[in-house]
C-alpha atoms as a PDB file:
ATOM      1  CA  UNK A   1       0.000   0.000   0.000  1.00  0.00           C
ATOM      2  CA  UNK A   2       2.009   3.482  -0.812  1.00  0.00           C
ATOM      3  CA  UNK A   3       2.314   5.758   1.822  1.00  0.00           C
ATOM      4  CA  UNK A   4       0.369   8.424   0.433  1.00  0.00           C
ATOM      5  CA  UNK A   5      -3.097   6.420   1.163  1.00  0.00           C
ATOM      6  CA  UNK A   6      -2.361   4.708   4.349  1.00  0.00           C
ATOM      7  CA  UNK A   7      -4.872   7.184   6.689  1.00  0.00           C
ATOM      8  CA  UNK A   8      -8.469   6.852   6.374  1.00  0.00           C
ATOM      9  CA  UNK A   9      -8.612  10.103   5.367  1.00  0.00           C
ATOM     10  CA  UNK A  10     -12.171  10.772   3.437  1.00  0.00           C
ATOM     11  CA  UNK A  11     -10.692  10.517  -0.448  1.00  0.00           C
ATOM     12  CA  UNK A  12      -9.532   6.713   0.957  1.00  0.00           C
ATOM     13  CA  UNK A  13     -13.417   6.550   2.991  1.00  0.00           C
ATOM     14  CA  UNK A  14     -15.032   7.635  -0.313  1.00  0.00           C
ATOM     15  CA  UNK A  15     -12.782   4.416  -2.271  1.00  0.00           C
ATOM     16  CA  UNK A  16     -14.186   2.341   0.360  1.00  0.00           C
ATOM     17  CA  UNK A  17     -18.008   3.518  -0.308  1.00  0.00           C
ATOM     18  CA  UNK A  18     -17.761   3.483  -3.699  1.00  0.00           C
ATOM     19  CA  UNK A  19     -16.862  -0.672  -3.113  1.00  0.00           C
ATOM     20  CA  UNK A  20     -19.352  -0.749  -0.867  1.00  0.00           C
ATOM     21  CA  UNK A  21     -22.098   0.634  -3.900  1.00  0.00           C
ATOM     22  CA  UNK A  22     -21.006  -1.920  -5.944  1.00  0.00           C
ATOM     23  CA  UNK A  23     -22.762  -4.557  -3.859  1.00  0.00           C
ATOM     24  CA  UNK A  24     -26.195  -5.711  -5.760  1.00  0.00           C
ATOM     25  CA  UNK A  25     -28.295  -6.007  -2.434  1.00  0.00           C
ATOM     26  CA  UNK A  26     -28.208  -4.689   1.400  1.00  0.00           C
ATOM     27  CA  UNK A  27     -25.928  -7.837   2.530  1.00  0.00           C
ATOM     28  CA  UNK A  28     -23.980  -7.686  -0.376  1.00  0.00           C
ATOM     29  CA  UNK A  29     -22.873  -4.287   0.162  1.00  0.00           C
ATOM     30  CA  UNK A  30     -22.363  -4.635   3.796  1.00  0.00           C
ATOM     31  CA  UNK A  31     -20.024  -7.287   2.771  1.00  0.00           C
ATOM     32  CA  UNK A  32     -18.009  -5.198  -0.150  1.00  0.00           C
ATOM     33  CA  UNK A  33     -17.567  -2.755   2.808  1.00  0.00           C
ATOM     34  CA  UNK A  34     -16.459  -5.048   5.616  1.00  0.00           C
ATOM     35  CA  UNK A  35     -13.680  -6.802   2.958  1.00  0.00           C
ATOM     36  CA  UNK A  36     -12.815  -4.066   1.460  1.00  0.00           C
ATOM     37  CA  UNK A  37     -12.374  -1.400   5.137  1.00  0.00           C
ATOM     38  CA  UNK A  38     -10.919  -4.999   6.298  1.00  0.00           C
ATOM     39  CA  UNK A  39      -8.051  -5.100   3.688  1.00  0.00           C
ATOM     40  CA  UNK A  40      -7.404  -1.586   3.382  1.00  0.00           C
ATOM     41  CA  UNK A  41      -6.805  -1.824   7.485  1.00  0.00           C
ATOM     42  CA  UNK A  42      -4.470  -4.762   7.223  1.00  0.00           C
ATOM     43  CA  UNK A  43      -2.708  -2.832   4.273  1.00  0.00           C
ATOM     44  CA  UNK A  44      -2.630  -0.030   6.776  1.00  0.00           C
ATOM     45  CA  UNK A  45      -0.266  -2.333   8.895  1.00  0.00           C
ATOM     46  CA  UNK A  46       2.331  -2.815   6.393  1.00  0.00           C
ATOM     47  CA  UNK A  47       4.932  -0.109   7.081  1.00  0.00           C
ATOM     48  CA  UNK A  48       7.775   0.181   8.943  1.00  0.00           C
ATOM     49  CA  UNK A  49       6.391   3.434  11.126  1.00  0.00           C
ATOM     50  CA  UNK A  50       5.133   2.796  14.606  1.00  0.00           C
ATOM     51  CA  UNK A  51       1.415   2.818  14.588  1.00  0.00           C
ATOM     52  CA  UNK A  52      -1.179   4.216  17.217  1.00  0.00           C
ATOM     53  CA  UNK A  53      -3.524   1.531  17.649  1.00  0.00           C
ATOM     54  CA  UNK A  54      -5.701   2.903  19.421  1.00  0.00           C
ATOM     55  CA  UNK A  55      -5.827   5.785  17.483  1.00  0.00           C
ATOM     56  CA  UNK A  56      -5.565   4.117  14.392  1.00  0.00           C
ATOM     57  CA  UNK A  57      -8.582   1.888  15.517  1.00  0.00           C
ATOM     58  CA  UNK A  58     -10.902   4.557  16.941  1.00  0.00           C
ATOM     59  CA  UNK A  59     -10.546   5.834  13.137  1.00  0.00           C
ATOM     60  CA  UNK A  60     -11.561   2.878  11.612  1.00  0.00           C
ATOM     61  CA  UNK A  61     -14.268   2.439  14.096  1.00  0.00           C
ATOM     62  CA  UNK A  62     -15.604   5.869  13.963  1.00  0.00           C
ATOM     63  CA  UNK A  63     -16.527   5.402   9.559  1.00  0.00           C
ATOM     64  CA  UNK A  64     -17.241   1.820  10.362  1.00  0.00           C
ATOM     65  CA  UNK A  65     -20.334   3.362  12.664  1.00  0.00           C
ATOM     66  CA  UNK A  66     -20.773   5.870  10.307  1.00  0.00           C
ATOM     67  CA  UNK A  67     -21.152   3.807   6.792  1.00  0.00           C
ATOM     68  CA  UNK A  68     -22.977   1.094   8.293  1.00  0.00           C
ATOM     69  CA  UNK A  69     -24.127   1.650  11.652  1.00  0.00           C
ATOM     70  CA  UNK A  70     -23.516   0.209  15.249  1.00  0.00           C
ATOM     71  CA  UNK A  71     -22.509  -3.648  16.313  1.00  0.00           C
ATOM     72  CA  UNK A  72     -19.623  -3.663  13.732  1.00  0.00           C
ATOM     73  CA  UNK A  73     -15.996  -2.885  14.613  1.00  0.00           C
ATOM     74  CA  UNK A  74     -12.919  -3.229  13.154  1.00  0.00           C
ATOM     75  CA  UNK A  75     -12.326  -6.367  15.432  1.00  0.00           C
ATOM     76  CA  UNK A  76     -15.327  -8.216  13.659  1.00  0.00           C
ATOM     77  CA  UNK A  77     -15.136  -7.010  10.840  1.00  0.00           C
ATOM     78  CA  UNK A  78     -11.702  -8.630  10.730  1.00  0.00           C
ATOM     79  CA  UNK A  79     -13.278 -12.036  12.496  1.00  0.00           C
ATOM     80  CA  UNK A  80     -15.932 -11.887   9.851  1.00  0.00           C
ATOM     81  CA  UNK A  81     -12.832 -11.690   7.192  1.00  0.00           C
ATOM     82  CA  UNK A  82     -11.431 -15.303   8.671  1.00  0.00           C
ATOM     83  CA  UNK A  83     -14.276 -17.026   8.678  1.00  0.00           C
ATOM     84  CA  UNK A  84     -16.398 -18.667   6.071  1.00  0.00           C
ATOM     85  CA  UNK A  85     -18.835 -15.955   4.877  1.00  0.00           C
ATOM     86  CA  UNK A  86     -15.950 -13.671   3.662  1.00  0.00           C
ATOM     87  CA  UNK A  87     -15.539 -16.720   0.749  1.00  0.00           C
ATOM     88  CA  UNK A  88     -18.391 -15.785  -1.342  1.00  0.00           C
ATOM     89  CA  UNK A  89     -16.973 -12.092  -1.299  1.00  0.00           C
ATOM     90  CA  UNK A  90     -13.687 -13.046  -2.404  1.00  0.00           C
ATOM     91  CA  UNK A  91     -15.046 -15.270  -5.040  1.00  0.00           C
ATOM     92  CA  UNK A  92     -17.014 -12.346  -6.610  1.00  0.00           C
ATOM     93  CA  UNK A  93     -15.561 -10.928  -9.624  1.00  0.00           C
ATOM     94  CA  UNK A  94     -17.778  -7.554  -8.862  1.00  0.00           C
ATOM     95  CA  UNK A  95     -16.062  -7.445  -6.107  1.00  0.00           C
ATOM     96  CA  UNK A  96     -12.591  -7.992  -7.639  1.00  0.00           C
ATOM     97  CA  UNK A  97     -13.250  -5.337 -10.576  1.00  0.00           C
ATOM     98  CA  UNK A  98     -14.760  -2.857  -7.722  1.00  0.00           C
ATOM     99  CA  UNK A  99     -11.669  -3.245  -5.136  1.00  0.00           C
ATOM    100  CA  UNK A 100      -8.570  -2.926  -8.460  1.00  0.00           C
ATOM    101  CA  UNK A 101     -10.752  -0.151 -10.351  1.00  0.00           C
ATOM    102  CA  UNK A 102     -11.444   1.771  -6.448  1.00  0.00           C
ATOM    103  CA  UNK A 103      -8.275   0.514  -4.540  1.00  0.00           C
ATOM    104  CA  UNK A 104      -5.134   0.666  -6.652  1.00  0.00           C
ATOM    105  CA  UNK A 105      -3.232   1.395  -3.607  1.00  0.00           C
ATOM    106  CA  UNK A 106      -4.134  -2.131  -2.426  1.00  0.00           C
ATOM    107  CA  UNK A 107      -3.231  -4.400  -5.221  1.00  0.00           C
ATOM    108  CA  UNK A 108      -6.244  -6.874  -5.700  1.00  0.00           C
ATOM    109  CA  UNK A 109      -3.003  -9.775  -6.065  1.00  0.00           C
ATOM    110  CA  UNK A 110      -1.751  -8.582  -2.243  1.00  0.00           C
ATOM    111  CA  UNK A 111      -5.634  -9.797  -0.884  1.00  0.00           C
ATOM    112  CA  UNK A 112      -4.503 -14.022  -0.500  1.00  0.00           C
ATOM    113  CA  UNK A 113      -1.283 -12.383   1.720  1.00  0.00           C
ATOM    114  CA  UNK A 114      -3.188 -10.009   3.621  1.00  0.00           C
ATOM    115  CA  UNK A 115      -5.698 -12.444   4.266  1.00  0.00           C
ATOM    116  CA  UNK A 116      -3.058 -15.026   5.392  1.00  0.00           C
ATOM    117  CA  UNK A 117      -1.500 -12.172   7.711  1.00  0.00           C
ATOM    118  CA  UNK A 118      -5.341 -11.636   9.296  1.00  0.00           C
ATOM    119  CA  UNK A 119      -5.279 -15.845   9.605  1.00  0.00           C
ATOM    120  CA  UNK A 120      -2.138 -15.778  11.695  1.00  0.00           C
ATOM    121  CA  UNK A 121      -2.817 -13.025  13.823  1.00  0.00           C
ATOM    122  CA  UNK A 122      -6.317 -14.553  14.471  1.00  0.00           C
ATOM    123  CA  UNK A 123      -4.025 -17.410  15.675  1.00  0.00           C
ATOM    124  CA  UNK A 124      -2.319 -15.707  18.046  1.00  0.00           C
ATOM    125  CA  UNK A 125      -4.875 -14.304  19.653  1.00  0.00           C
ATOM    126  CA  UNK A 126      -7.299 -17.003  20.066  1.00  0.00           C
ATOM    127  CA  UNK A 127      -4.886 -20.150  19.999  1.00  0.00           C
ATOM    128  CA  UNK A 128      -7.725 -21.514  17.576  1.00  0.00           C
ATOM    129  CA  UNK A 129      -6.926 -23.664  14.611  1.00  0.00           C
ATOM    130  CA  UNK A 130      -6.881 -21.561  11.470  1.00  0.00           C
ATOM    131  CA  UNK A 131      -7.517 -24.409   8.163  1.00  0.00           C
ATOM    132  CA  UNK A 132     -10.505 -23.885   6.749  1.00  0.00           C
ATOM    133  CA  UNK A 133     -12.553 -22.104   3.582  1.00  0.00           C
ATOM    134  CA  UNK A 134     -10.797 -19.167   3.873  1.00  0.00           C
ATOM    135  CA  UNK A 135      -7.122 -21.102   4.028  1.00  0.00           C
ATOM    136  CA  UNK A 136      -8.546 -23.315   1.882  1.00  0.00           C
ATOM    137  CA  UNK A 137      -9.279 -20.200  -0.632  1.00  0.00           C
ATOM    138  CA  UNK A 138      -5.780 -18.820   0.145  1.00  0.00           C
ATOM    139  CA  UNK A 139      -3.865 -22.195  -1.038  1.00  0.00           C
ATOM    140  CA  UNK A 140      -6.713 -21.945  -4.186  1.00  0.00           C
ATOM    141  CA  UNK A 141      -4.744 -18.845  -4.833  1.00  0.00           C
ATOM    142  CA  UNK A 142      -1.220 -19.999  -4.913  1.00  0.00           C
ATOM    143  CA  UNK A 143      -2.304 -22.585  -6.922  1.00  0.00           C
ATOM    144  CA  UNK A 144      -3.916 -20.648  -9.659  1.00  0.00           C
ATOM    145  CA  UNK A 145      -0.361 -18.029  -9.460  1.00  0.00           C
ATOM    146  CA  UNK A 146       1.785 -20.984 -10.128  1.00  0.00           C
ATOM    147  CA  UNK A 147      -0.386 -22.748 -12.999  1.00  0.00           C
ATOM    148  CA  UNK A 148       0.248 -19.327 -14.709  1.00  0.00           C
END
């Protein structure tokens, strides 16, 4: 993710949305916002600067509340993005087209590592074994790269 674009300042909050409108139904949307505010977080992390987390995270929950209302977080939304639900997302070419076209910043081939990173820190934290649909998805990935 280039430096330029790693705040959520509104131009990157307006990418996000415009993701987010892409999404054919209410759910659908919801989930183009969650995967997309998810990944552009856990790009967020990739830099060698020492980050505020707590300020970084009250930022990311304040347009979370904002865009789509109370009982999300950035802490579910990034549970939400390791679990099974966040498969049919990933799977969506919409959703592909919407996040290269809206999020250059985040390339759409940097979503299988980022998703990996969100897997292993999930790990840590919980202790709780991390194979399934979306590892599963992840080694889908690798595949697919080295059939190329």
């Amino acid at each position: 993710m280039s430096h330029e674009n790693s705040k959520l300042d509104s131009a990157l909050q307006e990418q996000i949305l415009t993701v987010t409108r892409c999404g054919l139904s209410a759910g659908e949307a919801t989930d183009f916002f969650r995967l997309a505010l998810g990944l552009c977080y856990l790009a967020t992390l990739m830099t060698k600067e020492t980050l505020d987390f707590k300020k970084l995270d009250k930022a990311f929950n304040r347009f979370i509340y904002r865009s789509i209302g109370p009982g999300h977080s950035i802490t579910s939304i990034l549970q939400w993005m390791s679990g099974e639900g966040v498969v049919a997302v990933l799977d969506s070419k919409r959703f592909t087209r919407a996040f290269g076209d809206y999020l250059p910043h985040v390339p759409v081939e940097s979503i299988p590592f980022l998703l990996g990173l969100n897997l292993g820190v999930a790990k840590d934290f919980s202790g709780l074994d991390v194979r399934g649909p979306v590892a599963d998805w992840i080694e889908r990935q690798r595949i697919l790269r080295e059939g190329e």
